[in-house]
Protein backbone atom coordinates (compact mmCIF):
# COMPACT_ATOMS: atom_id res chain seq x y z
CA UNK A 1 -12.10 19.69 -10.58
CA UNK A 2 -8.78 18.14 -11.27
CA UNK A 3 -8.63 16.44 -7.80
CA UNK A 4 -12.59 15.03 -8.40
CA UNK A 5 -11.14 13.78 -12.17
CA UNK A 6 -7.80 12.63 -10.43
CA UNK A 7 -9.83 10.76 -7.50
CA UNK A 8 -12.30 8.73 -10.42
CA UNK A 9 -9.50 7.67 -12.13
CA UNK A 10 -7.37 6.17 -8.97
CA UNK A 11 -10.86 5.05 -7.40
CA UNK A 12 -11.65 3.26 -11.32
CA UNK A 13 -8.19 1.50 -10.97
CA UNK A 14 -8.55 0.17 -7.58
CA UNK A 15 -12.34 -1.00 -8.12
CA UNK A 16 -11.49 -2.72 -11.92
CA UNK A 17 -8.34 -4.34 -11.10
CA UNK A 18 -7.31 -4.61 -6.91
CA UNK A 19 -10.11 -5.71 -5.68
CA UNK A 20 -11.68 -8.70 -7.51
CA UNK A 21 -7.90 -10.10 -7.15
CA UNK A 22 -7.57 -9.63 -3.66
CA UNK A 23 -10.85 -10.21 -2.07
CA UNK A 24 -12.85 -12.64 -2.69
CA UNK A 25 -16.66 -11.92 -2.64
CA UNK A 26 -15.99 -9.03 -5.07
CA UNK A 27 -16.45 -9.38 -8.79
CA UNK A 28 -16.55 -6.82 -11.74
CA UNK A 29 -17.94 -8.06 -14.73
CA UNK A 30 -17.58 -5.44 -17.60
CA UNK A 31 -15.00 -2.36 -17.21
CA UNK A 32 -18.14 0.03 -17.46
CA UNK A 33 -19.12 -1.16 -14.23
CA UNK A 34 -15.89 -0.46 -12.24
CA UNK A 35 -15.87 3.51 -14.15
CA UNK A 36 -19.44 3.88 -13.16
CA UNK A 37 -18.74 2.49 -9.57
CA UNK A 38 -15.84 5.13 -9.31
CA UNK A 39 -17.66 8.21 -10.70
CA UNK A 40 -20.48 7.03 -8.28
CA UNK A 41 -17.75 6.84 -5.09
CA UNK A 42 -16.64 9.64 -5.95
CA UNK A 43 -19.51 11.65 -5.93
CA UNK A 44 -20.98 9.67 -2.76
CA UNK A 45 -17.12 10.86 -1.23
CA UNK A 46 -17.72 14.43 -2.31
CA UNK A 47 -21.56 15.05 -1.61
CA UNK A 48 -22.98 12.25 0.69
CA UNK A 49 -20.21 11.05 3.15
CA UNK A 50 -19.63 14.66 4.62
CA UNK A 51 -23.29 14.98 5.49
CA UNK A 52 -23.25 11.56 6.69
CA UNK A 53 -19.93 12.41 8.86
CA UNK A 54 -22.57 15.42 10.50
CA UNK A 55 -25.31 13.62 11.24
CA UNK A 56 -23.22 10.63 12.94
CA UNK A 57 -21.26 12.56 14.74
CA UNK A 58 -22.09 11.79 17.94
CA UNK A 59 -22.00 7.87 17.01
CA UNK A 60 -18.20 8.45 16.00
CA UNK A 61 -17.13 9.91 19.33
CA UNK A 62 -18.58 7.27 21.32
CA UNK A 63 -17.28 4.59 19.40
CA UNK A 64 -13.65 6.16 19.17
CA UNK A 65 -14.37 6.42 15.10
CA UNK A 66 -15.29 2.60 14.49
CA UNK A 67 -18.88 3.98 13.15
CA UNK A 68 -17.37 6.14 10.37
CA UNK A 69 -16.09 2.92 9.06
CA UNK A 70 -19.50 0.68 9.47
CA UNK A 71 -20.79 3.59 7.03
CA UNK A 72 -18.42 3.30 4.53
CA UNK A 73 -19.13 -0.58 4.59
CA UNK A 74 -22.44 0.18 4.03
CA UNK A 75 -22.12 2.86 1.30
CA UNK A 76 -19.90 0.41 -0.49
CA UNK A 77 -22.85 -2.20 -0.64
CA UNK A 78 -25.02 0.21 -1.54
CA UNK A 79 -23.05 0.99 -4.48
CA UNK A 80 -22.28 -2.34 -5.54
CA UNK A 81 -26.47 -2.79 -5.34
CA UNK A 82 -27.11 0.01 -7.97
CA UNK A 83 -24.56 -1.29 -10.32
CA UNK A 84 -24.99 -4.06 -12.39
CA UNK A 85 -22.28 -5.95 -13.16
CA UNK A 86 -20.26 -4.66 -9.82
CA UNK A 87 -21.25 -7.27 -6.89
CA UNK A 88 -20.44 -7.81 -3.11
CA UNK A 89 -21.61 -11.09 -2.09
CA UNK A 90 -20.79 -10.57 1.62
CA UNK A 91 -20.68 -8.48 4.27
CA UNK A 92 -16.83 -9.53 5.22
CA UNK A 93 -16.18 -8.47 1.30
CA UNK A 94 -17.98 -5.04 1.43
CA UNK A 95 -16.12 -4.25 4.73
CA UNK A 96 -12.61 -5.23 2.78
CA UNK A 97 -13.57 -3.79 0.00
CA UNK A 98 -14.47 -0.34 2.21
CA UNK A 99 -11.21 -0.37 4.23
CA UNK A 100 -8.91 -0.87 0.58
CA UNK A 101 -10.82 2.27 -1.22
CA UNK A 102 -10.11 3.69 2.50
CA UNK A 103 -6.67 3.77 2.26
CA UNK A 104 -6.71 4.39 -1.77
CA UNK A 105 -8.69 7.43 -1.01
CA UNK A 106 -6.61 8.33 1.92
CA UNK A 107 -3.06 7.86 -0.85
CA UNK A 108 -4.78 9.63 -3.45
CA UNK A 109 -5.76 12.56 -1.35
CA UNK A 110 -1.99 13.00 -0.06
CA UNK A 111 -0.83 12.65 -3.84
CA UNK A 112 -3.08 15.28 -5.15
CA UNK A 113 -2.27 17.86 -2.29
């Protein structure tokens, strides 16, 4: 439980303030949005993503791992689609936006162990 709370907070940080600096094509209106879009990360990290990582399995070997990150691309739109206030206007922006809570994820999980 402490990593999941640990893991919302980072994600929260990255989303509300990295981001929308950094890329462009990513906006946050209201700081509700970015807490709601890193609860909802983090349960999409802890719940979804490993049953996604089953079932696309064999996708991932044949494409040396490239598919894993097309999916997290795509679960980062589809977050930013439920959540008003939190928007992607591209493609190019999700994908960024994917690869930076990537590597936050990635730091955070390495912290926390």
């Amino acid at each position: 439980m402490k990593k999941f709370i640990l893991q919302v907070i980072g994600l929260g940080l990255v989303v509300y303030y990295v981001l929308p600096s950094i890329i462009t094509g990513i906006s946050i209106s209201e700081p509700q949005a970015a807490i709601i879009a890193a609860v909802l990360f983090a349960v999409i990290n802890f719940a979804v993503k490993p049953i996604l990582k089953i079932i696309t399995l064999p996708l991932n070997i044949l494409s040396f791992g490239l598919f894993g990150l097309l999916v997290n691309v795509l679960l980062f739109w589809f977050v930013a689609s439920l959540i008003t206030g939190f928007t992607v206007s591209t493609f190019i922006a999700a994908f960024w936006g994917a690869l930076a809570l990537t590597v936050a994820n990635w730091l955070l999980d390495k912290l926390t162990s």
